[in-house]
N, C-alpha and C. Protein backbone atom coordinates (compact mmCIF):
# COMPACT_ATOMS: atom_id res chain seq x y z
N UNK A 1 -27.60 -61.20 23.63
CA UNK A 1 -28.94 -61.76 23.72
C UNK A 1 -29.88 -61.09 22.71
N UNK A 2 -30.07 -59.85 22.66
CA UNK A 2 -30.92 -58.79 22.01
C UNK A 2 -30.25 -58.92 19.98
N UNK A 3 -28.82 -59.05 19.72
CA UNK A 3 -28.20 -59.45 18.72
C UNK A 3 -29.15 -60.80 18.34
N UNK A 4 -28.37 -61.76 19.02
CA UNK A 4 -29.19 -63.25 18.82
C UNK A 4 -30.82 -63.08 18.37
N UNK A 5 -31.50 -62.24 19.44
CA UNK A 5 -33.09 -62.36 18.92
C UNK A 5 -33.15 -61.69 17.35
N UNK A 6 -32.55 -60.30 17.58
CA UNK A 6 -32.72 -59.88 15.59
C UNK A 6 -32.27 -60.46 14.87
N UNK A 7 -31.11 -61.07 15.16
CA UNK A 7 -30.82 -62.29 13.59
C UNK A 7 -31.62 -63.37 13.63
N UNK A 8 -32.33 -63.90 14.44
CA UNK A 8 -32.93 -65.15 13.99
C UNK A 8 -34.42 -64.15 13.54
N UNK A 9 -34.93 -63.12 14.27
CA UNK A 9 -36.37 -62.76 13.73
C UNK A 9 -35.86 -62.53 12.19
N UNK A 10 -34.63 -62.23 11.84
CA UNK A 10 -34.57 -61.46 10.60
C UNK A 10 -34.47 -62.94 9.35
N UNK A 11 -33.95 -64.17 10.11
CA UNK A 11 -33.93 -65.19 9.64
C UNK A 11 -35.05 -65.66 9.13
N UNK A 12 -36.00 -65.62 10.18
CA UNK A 12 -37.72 -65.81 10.27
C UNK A 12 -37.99 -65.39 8.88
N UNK A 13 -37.68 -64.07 8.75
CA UNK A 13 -38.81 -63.39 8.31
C UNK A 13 -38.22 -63.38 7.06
N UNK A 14 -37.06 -63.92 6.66
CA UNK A 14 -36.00 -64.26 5.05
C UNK A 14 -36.73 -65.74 4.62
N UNK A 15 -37.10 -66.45 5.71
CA UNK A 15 -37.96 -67.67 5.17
C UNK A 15 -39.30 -67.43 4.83
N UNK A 16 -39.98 -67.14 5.73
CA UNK A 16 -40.99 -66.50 4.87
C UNK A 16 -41.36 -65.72 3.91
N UNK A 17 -40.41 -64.84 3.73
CA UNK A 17 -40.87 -64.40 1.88
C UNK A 17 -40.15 -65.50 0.45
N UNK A 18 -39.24 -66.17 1.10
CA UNK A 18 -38.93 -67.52 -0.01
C UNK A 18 -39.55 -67.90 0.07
N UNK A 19 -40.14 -69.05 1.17
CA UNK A 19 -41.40 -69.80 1.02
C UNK A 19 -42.58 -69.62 0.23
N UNK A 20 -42.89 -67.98 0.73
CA UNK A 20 -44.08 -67.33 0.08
C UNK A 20 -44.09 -67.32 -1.44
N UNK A 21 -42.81 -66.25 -1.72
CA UNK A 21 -42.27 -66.64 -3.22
C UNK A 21 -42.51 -67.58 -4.15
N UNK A 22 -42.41 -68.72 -3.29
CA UNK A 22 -42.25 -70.52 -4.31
C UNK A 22 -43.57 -70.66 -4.95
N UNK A 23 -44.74 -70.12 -3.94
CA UNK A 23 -45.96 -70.60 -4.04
C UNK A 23 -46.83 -69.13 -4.81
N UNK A 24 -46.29 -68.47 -4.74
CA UNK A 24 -47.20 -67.51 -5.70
C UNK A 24 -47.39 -67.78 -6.82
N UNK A 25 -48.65 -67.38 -7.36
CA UNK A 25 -48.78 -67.50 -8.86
C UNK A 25 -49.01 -66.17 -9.31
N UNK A 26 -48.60 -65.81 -10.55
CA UNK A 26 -48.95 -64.78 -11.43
C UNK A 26 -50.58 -64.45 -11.90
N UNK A 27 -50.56 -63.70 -12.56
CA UNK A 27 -52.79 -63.42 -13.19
C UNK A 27 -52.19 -64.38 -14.32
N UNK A 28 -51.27 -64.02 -14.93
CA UNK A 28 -51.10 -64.82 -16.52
C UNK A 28 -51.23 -66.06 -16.37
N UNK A 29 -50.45 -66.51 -15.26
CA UNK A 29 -50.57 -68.29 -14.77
C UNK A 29 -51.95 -68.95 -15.01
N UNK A 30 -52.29 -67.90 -13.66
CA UNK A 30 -53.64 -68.86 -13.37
C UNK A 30 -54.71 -68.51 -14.72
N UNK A 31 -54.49 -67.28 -15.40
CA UNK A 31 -55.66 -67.41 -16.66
C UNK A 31 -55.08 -68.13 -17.48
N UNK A 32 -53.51 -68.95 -17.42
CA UNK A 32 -53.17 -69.72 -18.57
C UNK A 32 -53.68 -71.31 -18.45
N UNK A 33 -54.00 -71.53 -17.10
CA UNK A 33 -53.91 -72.90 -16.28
C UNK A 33 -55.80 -72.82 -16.71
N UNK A 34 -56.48 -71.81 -16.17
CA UNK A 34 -58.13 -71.26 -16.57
C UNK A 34 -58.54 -72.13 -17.92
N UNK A 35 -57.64 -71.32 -18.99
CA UNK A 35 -57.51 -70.72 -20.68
C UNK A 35 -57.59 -72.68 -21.18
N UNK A 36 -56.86 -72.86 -20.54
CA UNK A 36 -56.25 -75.04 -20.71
C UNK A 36 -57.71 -75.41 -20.16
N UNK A 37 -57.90 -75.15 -19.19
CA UNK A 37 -58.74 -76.46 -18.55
C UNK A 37 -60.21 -75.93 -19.50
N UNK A 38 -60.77 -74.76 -20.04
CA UNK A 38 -61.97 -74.32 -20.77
C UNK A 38 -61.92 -74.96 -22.27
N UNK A 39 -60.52 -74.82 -22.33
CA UNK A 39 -60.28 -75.97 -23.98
C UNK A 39 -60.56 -77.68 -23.64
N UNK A 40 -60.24 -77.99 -22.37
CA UNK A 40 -60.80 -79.03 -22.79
C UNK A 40 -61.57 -79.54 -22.03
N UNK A 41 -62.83 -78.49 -21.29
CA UNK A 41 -64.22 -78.59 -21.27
C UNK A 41 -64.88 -78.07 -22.50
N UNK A 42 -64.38 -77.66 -23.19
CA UNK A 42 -65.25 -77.02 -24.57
C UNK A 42 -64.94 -78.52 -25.51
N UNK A 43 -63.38 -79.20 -25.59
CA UNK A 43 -63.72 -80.18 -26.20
C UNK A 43 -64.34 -81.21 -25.99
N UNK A 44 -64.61 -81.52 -24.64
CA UNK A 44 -65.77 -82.88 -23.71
C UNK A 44 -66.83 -81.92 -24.32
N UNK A 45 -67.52 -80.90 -24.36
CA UNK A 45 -69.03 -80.67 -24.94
C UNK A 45 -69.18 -80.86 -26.50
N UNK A 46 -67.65 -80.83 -27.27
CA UNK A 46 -67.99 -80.91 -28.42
C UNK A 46 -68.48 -82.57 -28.68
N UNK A 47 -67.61 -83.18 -28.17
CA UNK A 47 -67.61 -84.73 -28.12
C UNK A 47 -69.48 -84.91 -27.65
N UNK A 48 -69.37 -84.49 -26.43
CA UNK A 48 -71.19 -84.72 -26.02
C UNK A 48 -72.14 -84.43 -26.90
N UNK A 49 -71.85 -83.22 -28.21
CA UNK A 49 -72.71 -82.39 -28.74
C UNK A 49 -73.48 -81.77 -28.12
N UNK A 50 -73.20 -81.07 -27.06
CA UNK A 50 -73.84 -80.08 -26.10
C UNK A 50 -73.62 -78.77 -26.57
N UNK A 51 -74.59 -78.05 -27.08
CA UNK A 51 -74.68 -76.98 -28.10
C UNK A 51 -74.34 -75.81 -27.00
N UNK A 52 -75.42 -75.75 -26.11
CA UNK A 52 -75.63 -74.75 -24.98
C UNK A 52 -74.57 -74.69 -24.19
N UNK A 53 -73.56 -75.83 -23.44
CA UNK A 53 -72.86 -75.92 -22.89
C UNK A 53 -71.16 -75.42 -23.82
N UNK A 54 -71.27 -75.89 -24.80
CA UNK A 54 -70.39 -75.06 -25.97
C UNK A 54 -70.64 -73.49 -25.98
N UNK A 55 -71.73 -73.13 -26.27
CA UNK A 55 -71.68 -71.29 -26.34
C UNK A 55 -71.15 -71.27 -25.07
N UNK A 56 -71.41 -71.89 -23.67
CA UNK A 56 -71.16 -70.95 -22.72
C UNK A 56 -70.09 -70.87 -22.22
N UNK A 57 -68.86 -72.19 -22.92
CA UNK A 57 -67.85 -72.19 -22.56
C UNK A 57 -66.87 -71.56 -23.60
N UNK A 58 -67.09 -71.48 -24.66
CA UNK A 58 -66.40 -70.07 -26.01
C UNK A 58 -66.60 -69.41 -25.05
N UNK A 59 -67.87 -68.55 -24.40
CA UNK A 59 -67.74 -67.13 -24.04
C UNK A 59 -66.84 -66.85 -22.86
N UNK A 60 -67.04 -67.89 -21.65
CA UNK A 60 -66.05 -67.62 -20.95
C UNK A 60 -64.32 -68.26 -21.41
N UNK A 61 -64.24 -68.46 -22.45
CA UNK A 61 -63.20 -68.82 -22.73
C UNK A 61 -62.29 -67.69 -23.72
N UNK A 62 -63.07 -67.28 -24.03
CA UNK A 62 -62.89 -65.90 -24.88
C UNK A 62 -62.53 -65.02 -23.99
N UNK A 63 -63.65 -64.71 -23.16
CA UNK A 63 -63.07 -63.68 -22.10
C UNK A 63 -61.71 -64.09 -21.30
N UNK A 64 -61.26 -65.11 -21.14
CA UNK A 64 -60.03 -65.38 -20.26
C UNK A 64 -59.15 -64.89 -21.44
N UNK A 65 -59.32 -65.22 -22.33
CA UNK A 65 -58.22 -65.35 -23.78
C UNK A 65 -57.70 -63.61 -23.78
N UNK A 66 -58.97 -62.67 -24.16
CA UNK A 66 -59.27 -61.71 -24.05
C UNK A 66 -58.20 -60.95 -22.77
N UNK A 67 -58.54 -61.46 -21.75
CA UNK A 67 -58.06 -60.61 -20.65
C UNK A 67 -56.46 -60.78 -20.54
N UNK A 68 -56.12 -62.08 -20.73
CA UNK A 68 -54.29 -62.46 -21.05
C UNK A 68 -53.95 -61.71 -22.35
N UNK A 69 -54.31 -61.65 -23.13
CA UNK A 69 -53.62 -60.49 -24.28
C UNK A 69 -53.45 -59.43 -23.27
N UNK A 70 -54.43 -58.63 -22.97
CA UNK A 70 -55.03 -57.29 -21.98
C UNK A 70 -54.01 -57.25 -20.72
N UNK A 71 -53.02 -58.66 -20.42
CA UNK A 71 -51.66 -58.06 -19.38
C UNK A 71 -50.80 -57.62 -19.91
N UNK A 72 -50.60 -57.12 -21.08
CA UNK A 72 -49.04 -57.10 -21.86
C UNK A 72 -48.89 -55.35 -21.41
């Protein structure tokens, strides 16, 4: 009985860190997925000619750029 309960808790608990596993993301990921989507909000402002909205998306786009070199 006491056998039976630790292999299935131990079962439990082998699915849950695969599961968990599948769905993690890395810092590099998500500043690479960030790094994409700021390129092409910086290119919709170039298209708009939105001057202000351009500086502010270089800068935070720089800084993501910036910080993914900065994992190596």
């Amino acid at each position: 009985m006491l056998k039976t309960l630790v292999i299935k808790f131990f079962v439990y608990i082998c699915l849950i860190l695969i599961f968990k596993t599948d769905r993690m993301e890395t810092q590099r990921t998500t500043l690479s997925k960030e790094i994409k989507s700021l390129e092409e909000q910086l290119q919709g402002a170039v298209l708009n000619a939105d001057a202000f909205e351009q500086i502010a998306i270089y800068r935070r786009l720089e800084i993501a750029k910036s910080t993914l070199l900065n994992l190596d």
